[in-house]
C-alpha atoms as a PDB file:
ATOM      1  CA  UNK A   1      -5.415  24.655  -9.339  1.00  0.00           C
ATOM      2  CA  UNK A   2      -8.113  21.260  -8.785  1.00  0.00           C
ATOM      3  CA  UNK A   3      -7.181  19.355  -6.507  1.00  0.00           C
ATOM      4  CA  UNK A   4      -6.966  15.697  -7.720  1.00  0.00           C
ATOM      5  CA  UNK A   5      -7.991  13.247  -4.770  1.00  0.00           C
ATOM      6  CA  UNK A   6      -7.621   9.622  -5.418  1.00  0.00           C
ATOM      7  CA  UNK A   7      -5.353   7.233  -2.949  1.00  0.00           C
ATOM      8  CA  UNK A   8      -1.258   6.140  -2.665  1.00  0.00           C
ATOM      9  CA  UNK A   9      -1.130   2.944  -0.825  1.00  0.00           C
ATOM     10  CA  UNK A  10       2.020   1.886   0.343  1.00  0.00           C
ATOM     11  CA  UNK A  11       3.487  -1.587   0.417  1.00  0.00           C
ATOM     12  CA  UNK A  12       5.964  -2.758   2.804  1.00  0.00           C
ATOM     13  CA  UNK A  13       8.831  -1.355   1.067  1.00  0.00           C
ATOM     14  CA  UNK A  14       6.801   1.805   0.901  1.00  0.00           C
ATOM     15  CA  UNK A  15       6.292   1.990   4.712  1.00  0.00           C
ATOM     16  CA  UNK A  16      10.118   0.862   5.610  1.00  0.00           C
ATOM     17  CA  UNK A  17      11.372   3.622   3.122  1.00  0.00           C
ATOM     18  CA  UNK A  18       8.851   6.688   4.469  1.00  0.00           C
ATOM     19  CA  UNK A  19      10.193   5.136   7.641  1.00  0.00           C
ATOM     20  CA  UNK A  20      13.804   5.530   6.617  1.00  0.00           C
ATOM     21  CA  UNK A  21      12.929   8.914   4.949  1.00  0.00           C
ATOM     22  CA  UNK A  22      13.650   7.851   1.429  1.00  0.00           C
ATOM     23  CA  UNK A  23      14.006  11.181  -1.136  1.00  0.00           C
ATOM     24  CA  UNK A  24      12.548   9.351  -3.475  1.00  0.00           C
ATOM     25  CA  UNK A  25       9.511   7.964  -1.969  1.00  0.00           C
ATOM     26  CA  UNK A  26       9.163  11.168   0.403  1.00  0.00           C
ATOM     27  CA  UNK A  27       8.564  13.253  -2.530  1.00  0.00           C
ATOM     28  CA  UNK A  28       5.705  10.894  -3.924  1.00  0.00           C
ATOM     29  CA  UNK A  29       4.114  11.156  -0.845  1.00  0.00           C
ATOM     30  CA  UNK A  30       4.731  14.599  -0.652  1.00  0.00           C
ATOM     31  CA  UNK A  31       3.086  14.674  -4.486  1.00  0.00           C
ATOM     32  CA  UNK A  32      -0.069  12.424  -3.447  1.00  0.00           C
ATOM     33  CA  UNK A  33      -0.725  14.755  -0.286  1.00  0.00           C
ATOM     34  CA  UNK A  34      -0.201  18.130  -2.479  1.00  0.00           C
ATOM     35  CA  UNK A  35      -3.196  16.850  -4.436  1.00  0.00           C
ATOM     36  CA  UNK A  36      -5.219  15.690  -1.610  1.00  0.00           C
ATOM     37  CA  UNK A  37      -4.570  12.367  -2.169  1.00  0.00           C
ATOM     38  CA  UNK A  38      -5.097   9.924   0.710  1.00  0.00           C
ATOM     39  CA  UNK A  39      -2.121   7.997   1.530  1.00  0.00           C
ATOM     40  CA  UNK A  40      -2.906   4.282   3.228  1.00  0.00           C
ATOM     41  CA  UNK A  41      -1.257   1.582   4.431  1.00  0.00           C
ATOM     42  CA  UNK A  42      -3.139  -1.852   5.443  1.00  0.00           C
ATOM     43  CA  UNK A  43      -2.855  -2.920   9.273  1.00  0.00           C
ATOM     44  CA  UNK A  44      -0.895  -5.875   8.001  1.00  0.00           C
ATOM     45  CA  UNK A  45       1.553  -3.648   6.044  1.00  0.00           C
ATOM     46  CA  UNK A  46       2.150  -2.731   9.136  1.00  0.00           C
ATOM     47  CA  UNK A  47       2.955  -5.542  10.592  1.00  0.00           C
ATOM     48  CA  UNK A  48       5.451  -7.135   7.986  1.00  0.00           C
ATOM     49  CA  UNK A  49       7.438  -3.916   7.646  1.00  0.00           C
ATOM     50  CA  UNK A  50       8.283  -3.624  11.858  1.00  0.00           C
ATOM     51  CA  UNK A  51      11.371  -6.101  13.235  1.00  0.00           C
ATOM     52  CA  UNK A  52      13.818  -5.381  15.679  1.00  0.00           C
ATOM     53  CA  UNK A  53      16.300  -3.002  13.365  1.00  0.00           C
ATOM     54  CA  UNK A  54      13.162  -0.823  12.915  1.00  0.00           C
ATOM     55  CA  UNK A  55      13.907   2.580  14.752  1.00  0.00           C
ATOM     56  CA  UNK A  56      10.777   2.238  16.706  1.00  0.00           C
ATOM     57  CA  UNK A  57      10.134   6.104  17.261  1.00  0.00           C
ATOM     58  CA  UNK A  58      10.621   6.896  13.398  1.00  0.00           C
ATOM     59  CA  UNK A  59       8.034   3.840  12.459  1.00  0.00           C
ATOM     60  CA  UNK A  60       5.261   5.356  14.878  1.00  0.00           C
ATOM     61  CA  UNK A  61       6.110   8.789  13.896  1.00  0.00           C
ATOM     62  CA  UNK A  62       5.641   7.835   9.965  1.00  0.00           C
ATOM     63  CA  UNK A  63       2.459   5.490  10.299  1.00  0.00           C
ATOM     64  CA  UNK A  64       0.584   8.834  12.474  1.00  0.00           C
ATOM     65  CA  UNK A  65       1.098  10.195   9.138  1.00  0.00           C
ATOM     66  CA  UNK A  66      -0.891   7.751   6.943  1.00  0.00           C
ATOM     67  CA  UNK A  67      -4.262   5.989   7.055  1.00  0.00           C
ATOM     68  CA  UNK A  68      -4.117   2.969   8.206  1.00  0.00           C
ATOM     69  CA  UNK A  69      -7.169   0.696   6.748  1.00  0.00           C
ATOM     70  CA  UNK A  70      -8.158  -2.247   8.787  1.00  0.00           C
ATOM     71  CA  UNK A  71      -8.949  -5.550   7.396  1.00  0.00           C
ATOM     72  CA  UNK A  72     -12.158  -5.828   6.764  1.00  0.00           C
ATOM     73  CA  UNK A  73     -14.276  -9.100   5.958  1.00  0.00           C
ATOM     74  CA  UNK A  74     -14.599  -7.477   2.300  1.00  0.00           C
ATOM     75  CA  UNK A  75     -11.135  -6.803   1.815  1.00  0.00           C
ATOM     76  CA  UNK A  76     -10.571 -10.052   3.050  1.00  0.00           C
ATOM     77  CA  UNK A  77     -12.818 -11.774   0.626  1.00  0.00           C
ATOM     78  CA  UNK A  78     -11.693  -9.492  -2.290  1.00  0.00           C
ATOM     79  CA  UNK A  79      -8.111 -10.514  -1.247  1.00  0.00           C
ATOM     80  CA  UNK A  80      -9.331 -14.279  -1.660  1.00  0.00           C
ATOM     81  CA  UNK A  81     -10.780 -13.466  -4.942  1.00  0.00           C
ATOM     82  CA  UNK A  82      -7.841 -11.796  -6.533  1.00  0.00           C
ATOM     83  CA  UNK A  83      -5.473 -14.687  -5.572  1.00  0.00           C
ATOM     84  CA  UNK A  84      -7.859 -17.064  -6.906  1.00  0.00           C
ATOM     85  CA  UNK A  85      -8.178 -15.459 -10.410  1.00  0.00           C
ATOM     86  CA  UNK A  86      -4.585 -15.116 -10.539  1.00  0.00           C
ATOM     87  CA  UNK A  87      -3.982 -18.618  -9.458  1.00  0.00           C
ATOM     88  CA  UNK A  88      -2.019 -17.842  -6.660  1.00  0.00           C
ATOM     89  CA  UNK A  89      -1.767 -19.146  -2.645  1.00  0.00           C
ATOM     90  CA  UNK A  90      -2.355 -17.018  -0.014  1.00  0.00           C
ATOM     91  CA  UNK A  91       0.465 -19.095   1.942  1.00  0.00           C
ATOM     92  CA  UNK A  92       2.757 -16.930  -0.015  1.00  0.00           C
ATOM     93  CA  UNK A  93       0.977 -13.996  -1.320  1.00  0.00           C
ATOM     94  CA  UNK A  94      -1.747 -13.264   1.587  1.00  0.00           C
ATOM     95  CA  UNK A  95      -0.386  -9.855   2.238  1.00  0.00           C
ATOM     96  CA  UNK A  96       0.351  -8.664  -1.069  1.00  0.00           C
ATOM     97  CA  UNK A  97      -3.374  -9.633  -1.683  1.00  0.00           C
ATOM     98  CA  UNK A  98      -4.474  -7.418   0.973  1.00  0.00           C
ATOM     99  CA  UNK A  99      -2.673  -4.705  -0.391  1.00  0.00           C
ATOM    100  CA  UNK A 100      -4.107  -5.296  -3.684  1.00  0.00           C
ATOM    101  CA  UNK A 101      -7.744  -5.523  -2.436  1.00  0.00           C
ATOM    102  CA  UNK A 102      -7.085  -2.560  -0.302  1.00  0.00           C
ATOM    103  CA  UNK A 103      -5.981  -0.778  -2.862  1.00  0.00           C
ATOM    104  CA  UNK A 104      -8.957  -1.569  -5.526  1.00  0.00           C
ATOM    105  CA  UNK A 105     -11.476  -0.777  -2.437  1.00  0.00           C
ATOM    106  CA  UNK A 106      -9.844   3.028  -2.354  1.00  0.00           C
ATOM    107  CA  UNK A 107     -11.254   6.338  -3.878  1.00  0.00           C
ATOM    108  CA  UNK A 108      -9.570   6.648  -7.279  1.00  0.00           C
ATOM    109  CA  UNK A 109      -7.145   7.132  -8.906  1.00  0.00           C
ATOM    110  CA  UNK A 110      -4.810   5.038  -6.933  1.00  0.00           C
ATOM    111  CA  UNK A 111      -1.056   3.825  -6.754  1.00  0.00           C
ATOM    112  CA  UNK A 112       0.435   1.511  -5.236  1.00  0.00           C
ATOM    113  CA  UNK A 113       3.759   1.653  -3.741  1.00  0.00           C
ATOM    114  CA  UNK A 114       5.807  -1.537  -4.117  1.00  0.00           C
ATOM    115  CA  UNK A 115       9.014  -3.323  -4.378  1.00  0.00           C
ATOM    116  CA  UNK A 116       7.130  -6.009  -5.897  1.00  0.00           C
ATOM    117  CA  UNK A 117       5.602  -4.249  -9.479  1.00  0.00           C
ATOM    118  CA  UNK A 118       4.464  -8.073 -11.075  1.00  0.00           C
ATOM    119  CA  UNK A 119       2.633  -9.755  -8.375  1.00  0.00           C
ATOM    120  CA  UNK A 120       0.731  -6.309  -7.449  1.00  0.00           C
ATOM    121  CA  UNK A 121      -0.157  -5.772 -11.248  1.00  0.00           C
ATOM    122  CA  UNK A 122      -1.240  -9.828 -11.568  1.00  0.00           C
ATOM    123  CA  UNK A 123      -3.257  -9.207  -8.534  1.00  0.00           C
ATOM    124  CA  UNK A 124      -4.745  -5.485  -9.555  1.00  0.00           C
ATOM    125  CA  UNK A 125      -5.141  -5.911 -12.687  1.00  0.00           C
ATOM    126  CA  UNK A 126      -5.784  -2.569 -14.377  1.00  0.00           C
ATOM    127  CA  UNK A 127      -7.517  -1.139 -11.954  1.00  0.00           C
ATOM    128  CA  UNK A 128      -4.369   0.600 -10.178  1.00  0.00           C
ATOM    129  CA  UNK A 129      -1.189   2.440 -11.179  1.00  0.00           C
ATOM    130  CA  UNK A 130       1.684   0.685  -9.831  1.00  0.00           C
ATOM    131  CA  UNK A 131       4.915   2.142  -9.369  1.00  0.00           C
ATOM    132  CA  UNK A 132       7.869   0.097  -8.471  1.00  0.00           C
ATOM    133  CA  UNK A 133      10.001   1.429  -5.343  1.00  0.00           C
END
């Protein structure tokens, strides 16, 4: 069987449900790993998804599990870009920006994990799969 490679980058909602265990969204991941996929979450993923209810050992235990990219100077300008061409402020959309940029950065094919399907499409574009969550 090939192996398919690509990238599933997870979202906040992605990250607080592989946190929680989700069926769902455990199987996807499962999926993306079975086929060599990378699965990544942005530094700043992880820092919107943690607050106090957050079972502390389960959150560590799931994010030594993924990739977690950094923010880079290019992501961060990429991030800039994409909220400009989609006319929106990074005051409110900074981190799903990130995500986006991270996500267009990746090896291909990728998908994005989100509870937010419209503003990562308006801020991908094409260029990614997005699945709702």
């Amino acid at each position: 069987m090939r192996r398919q490679g690509g990238t599933l980058v997870l979202d906040s909602e992605g990250l607080s449900k592989v946190t929680r265990n989700d069926r769902h969204v455990m199987a996807l991941v499962q999926g993306a790993w079975d086929e060599d996929m990378r699965v990544v979450v942005s530094v700043l993923t992880l820092i919107e998804a943690h607050h106090e209810r957050v079972n502390r050992a389960r959150f560590d235990w799931a994010v030594s599990r993924l990739v977690v990219e950094p923010v880079s100077e290019a992501i961060g300008r990429k991030a800039m870009a994409l909220l400009r061409d989609a006319g929106l402020h990074g005051h409110k959309y900074a981190i799903d920006a990130v995500v986006a940029a991270t996500a267009l950065h990746a090896q291909g094919p990728t998908v994005v994990l989100t509870s937010d399907p419209e503003d990562l499409e308006v801020l991908c574009g094409g260029g990614v799969r997005v699945v709702k969550v």
